[in-house]
Protein backbone atom coordinates (compact mmCIF):
# COMPACT_ATOMS: atom_id res chain seq x y z
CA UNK A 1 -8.90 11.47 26.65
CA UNK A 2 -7.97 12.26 23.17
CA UNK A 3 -4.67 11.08 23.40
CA UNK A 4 -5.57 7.27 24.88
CA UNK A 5 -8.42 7.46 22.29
CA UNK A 6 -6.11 7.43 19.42
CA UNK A 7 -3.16 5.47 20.97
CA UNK A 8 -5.98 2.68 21.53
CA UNK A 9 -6.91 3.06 17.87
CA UNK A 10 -3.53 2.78 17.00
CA UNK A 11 -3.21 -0.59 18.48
CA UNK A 12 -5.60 -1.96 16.72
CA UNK A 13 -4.80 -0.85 13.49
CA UNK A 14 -7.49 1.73 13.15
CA UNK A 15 -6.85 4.28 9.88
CA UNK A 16 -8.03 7.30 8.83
CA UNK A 17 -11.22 7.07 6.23
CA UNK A 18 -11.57 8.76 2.58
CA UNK A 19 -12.76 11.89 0.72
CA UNK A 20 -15.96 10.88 -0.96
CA UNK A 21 -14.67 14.19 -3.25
CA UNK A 22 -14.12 11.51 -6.48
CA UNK A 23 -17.88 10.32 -6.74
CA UNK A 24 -19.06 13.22 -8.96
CA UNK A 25 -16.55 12.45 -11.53
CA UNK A 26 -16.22 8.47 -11.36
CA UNK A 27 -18.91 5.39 -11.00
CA UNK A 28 -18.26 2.84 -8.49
CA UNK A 29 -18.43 -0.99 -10.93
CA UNK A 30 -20.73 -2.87 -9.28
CA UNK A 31 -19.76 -5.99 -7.97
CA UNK A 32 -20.82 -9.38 -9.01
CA UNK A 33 -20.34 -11.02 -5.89
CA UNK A 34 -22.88 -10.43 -2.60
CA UNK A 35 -21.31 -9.03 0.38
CA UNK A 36 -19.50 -11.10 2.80
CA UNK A 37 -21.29 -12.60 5.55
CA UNK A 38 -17.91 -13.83 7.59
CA UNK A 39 -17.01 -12.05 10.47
CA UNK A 40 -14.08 -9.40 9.55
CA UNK A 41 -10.63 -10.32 11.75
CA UNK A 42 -9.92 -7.76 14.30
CA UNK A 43 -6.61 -8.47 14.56
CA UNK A 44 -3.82 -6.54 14.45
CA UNK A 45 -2.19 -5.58 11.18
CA UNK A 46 -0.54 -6.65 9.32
CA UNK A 47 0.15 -10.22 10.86
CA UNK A 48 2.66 -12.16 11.21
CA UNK A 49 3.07 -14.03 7.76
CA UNK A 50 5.10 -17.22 6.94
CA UNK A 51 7.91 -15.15 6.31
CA UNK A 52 10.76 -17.59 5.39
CA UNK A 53 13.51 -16.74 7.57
CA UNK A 54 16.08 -19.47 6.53
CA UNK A 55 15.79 -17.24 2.73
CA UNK A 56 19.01 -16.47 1.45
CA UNK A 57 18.96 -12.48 2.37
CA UNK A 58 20.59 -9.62 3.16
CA UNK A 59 18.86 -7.54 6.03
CA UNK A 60 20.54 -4.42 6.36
CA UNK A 61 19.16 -1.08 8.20
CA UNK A 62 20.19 2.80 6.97
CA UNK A 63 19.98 6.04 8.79
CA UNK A 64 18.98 9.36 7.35
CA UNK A 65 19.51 11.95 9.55
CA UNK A 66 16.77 14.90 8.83
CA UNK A 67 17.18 18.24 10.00
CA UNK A 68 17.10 16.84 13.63
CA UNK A 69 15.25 13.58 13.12
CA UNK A 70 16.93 10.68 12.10
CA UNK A 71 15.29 8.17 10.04
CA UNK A 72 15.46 4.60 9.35
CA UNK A 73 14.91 1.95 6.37
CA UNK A 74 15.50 -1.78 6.11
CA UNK A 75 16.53 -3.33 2.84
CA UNK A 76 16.79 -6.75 1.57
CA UNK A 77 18.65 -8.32 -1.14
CA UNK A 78 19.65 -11.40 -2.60
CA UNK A 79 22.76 -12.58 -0.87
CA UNK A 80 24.00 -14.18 -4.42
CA UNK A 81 23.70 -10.80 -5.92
CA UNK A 82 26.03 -10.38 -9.07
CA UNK A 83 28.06 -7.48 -9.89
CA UNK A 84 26.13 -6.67 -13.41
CA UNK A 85 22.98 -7.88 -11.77
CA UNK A 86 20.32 -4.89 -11.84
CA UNK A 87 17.13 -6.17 -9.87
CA UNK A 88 14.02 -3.98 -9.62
CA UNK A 89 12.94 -1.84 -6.48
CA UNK A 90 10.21 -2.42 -4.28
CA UNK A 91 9.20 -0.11 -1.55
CA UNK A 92 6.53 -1.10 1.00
CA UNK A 93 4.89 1.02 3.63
CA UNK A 94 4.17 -0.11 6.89
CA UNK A 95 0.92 0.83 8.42
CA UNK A 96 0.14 2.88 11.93
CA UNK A 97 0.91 1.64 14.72
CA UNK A 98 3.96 -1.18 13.83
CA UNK A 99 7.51 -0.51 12.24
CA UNK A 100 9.31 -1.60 9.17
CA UNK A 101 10.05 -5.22 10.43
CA UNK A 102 6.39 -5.59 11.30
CA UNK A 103 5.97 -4.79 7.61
CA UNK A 104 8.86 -7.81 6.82
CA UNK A 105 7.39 -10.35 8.31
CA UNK A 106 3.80 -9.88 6.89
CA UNK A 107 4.53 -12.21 4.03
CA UNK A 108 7.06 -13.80 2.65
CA UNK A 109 9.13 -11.12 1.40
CA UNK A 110 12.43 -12.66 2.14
CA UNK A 111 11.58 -15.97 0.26
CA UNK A 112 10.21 -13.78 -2.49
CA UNK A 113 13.57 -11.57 -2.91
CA UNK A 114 15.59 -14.67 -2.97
CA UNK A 115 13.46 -16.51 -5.57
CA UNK A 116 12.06 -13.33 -7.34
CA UNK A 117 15.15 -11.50 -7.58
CA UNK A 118 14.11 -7.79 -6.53
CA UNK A 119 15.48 -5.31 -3.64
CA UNK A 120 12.78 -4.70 -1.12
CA UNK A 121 12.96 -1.91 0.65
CA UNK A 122 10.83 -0.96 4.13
CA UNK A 123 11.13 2.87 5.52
CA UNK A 124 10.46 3.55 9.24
CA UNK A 125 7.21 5.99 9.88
CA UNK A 126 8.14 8.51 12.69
CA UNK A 127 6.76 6.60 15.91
CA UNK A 128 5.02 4.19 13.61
CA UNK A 129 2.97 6.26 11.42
CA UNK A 130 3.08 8.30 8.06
CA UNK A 131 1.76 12.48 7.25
CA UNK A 132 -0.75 12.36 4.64
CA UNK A 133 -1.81 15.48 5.69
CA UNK A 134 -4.93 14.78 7.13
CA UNK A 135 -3.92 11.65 8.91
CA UNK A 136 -2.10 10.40 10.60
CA UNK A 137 -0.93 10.88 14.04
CA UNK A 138 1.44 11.41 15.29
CA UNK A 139 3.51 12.10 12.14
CA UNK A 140 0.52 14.26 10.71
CA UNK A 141 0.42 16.45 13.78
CA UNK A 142 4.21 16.96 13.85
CA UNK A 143 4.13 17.72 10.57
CA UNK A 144 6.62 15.51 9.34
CA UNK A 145 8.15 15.81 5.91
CA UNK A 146 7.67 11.91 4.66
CA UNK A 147 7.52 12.74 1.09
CA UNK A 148 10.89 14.19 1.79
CA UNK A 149 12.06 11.01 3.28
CA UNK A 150 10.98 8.32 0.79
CA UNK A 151 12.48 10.90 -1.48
CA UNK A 152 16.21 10.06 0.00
CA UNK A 153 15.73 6.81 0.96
CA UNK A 154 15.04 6.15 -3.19
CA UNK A 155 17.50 8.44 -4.25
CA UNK A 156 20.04 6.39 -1.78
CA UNK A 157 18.75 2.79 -3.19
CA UNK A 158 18.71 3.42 -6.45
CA UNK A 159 22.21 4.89 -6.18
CA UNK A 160 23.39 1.20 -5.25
CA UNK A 161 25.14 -0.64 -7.94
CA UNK A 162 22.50 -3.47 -8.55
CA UNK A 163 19.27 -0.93 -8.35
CA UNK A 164 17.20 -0.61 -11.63
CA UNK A 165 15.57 2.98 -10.61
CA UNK A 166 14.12 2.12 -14.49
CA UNK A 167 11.72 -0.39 -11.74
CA UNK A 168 11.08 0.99 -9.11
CA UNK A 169 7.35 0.16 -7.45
CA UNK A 170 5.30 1.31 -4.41
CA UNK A 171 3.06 0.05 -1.91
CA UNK A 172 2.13 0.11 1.47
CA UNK A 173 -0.92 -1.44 4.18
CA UNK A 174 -3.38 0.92 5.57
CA UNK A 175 -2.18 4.24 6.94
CA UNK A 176 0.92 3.13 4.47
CA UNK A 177 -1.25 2.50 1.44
CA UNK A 178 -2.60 6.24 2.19
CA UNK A 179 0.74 7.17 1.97
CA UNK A 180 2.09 5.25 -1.13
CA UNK A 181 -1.19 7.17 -3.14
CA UNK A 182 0.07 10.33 -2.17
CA UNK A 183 3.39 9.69 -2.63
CA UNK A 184 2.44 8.06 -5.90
CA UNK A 185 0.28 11.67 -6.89
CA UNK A 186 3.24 13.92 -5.50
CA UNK A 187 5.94 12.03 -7.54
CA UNK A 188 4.87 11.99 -11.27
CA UNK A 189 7.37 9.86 -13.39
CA UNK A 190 9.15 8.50 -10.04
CA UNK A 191 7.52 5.14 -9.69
CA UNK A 192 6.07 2.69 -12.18
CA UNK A 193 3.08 1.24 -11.00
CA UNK A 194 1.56 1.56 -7.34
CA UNK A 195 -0.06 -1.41 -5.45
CA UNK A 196 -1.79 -0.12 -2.14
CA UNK A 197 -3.54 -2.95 0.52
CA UNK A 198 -6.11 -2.07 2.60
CA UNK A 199 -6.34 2.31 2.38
CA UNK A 200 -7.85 4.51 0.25
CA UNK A 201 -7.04 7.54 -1.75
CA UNK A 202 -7.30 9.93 1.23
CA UNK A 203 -6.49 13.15 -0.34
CA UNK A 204 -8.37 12.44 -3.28
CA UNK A 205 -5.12 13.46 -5.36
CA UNK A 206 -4.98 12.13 -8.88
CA UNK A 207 -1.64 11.25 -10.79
CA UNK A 208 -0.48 14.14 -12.70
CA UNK A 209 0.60 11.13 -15.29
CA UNK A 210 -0.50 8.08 -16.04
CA UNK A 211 0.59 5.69 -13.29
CA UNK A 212 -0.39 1.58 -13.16
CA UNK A 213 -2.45 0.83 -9.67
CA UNK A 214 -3.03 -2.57 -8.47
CA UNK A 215 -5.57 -1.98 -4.98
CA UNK A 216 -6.20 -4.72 -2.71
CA UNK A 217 -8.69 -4.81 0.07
CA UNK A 218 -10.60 -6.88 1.96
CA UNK A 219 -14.59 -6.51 2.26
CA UNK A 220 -15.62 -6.06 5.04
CA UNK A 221 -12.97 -4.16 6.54
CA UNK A 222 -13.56 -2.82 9.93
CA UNK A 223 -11.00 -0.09 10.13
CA UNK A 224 -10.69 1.25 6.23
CA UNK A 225 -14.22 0.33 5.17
CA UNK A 226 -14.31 -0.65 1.72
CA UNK A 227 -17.97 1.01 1.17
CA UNK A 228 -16.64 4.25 2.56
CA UNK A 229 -18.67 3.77 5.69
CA UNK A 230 -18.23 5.15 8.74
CA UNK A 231 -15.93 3.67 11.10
CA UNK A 232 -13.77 4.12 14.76
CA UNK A 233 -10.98 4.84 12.70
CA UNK A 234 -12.23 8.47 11.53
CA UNK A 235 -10.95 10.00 15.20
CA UNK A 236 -7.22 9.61 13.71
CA UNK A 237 -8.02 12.14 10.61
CA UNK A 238 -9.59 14.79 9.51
CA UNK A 239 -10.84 13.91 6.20
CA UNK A 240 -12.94 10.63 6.11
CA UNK A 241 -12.59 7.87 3.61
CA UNK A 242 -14.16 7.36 0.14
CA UNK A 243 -15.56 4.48 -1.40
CA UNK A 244 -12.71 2.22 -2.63
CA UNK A 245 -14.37 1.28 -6.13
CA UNK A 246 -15.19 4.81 -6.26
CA UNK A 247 -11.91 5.87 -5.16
CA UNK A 248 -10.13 3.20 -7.64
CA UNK A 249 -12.45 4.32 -10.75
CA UNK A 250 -11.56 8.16 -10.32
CA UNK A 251 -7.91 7.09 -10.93
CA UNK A 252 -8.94 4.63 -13.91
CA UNK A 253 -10.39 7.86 -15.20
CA UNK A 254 -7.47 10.02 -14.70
CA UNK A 255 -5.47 7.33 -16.28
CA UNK A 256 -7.50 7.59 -19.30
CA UNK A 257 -9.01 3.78 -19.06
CA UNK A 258 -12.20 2.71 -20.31
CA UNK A 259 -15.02 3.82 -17.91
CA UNK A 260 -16.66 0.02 -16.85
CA UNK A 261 -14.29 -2.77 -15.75
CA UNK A 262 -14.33 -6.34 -16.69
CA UNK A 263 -15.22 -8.22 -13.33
CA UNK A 264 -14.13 -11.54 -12.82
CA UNK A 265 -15.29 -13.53 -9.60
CA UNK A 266 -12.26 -16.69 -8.46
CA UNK A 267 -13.14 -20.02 -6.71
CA UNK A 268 -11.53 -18.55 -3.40
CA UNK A 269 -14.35 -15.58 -3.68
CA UNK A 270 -12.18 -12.80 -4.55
CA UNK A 271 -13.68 -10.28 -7.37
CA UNK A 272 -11.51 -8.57 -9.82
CA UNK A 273 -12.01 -5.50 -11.57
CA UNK A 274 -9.56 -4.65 -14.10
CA UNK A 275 -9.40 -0.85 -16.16
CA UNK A 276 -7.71 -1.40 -19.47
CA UNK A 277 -6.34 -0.23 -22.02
CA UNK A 278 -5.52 3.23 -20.70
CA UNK A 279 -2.94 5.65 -21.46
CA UNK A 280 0.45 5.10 -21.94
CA UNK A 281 0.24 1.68 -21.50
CA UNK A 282 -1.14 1.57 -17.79
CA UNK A 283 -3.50 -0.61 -16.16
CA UNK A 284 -5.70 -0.14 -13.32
CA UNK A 285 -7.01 -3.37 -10.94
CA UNK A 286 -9.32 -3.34 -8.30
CA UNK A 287 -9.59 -6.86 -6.06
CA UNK A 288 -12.22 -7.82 -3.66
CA UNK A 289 -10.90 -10.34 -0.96
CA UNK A 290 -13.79 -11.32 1.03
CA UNK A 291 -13.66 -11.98 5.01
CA UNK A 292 -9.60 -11.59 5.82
CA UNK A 293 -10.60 -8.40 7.83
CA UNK A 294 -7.91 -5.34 8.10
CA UNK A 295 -4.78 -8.01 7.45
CA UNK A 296 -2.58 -8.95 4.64
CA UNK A 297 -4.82 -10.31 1.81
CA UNK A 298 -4.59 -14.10 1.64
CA UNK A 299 -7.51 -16.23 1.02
CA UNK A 300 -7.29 -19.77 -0.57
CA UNK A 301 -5.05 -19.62 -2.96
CA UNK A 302 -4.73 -16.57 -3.33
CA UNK A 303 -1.82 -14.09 -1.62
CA UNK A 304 -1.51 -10.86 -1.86
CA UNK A 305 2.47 -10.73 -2.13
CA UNK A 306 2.36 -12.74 -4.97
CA UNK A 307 -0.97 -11.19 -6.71
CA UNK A 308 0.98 -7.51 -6.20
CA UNK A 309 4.82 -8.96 -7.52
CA UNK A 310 3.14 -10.32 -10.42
CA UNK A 311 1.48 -7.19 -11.45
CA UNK A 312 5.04 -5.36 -11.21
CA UNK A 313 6.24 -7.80 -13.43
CA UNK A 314 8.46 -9.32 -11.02
């Protein structure tokens, strides 16, 4: 019964929740906006985007082989790439339950490598999920070695000859947003800024340097709630899930940024809270996308892919 439980969970998207272990140490900024009445999507994530497919793009998959497992990533590049050209990395994190090329096709990631000029680069979860420890299955009860993984698959892209491993960025949607803040905490120095979409600090880890995070999530969301409520998506872990502001103001803290944020509320009803100045020259965001529902974060005028290449400075 367990078993159908989770794999049902796992079709919809359902994710682990958060530690509340960050609220003694960090206050929550409170919002400026009222909570969203609009009913919170239910479908699966992350959806199909308007992914450009006629973008002029290399799509190549890799192999790794581990131990006994081999492992996959997709990259894609700027067919027009030159030979002195050094483009900055991104790596993005699928979440449970759909692969790499679910993860391409969320947004318009070929369009924006073409235009933007950056490698993008999308690792394959073992059967669709990532080991945060306490989430999430099945990697998390197999005990896979993920942080080993993203390890070679950056070591191998940044070994290309048009890689800048000087810019080299994170995220990843739900189960992989858990993953890119661990991976983010486990990897001081490695990447320059994280930007995580709809998950939560699971572990409660904080970066062991300053590190620049740009968090995006949608309130409500039904599967990572972004109170820290309780929701189906607890069966799949065995921690359960903090706060997001409170989770996003314990890292402002580690990062040594001012304790309140300056909120700004848009026309399209997103809230933004930003951390800054903090240490070393980092910057911490926090933004509120009312009524999109466990997907991608696009409302009005506003889109996520864009929001998160912008704040990499791409």
């Amino acid at each position: 019964m367990l078993v159908v439980l989770v794999a049902l969970a796992v079709r919809q998207q359902a994710e682990p929740q958060l530690s509340n272990s960050q609220s003694s140490v960090a206050v929550a900024p409170k919002s400026t906006l009222p909570p969203s009445t609009q009913r919170p999507s239910t479908q699966q994530q992350p959806p199909t985007g308007v992914t450009d497919q006629a973008a002029a793009v290399d799509v190549v998959d890799h192999v790794i082989q581990m131990g006994l497992i081999q492992r996959e990533y997709l990259t894609v590049a700027p067919k027009d790439l030159q030979p002195t050209e050094k483009l900055p990395i991104v790596v993005a994190l699928h979440g449970l339950g759909v692969d790499r090329r679910a993860m391409l096709s969320a947004a318009s990631w070929r369009q924006a490598v073409a235009q933007d000029r950056f490698l993008a680069v999308f690792p394959q979860g073992v059967a669709n999920s990532w080991n945060v420890g306490p989430c999430c299955p099945p990697a998390s009860l197999l005990g896979i070695d993920d942080l080993g993984f993203l390890d070679q698959v950056v070591a191998q892209v940044s070994a290309q000859p048009n890689a800048d491993a000087q810019r080299l960025y994170l995220t990843g949607f739900s189960n992989g947003a858990i993953m890119a803040y661990y991976t983010a905490c486990s990897r001081p120095g490695v990447y320059q800024a994280v930007a995580p979409i709809a998950g939560s600090n699971l572990t409660g880890c904080k970066p062991q340097q300053p590190i620049s995070l740009f968090h995006q999530h949608a309130d409500p969301d039904p599967v990572v709630p972004f109170d820290g409520k309780p929701t189906v998506a607890q069966i799949l872990s065995s921690a359960t899930f903090p706060s997001v502001p409170i989770s996003v103001a314990a890292w402002a803290a580690a990062d040594g940024c001012p304790a309140q944020p300056a909120i700004t509320a848009e026309s399209s009803g997103v809230e933004r809270s930003v951390w800054q100045p903090c240490a070393a020259g980092t910057r911490v965001e926090l933004v509120r996308v009312p009524g999109v529902g466990h997907n991608w974060p696009n409302k009005g005028t506003f889109k996520g892919l864009d929001e998160l290449l912008a704040f990499f400075g791409i």
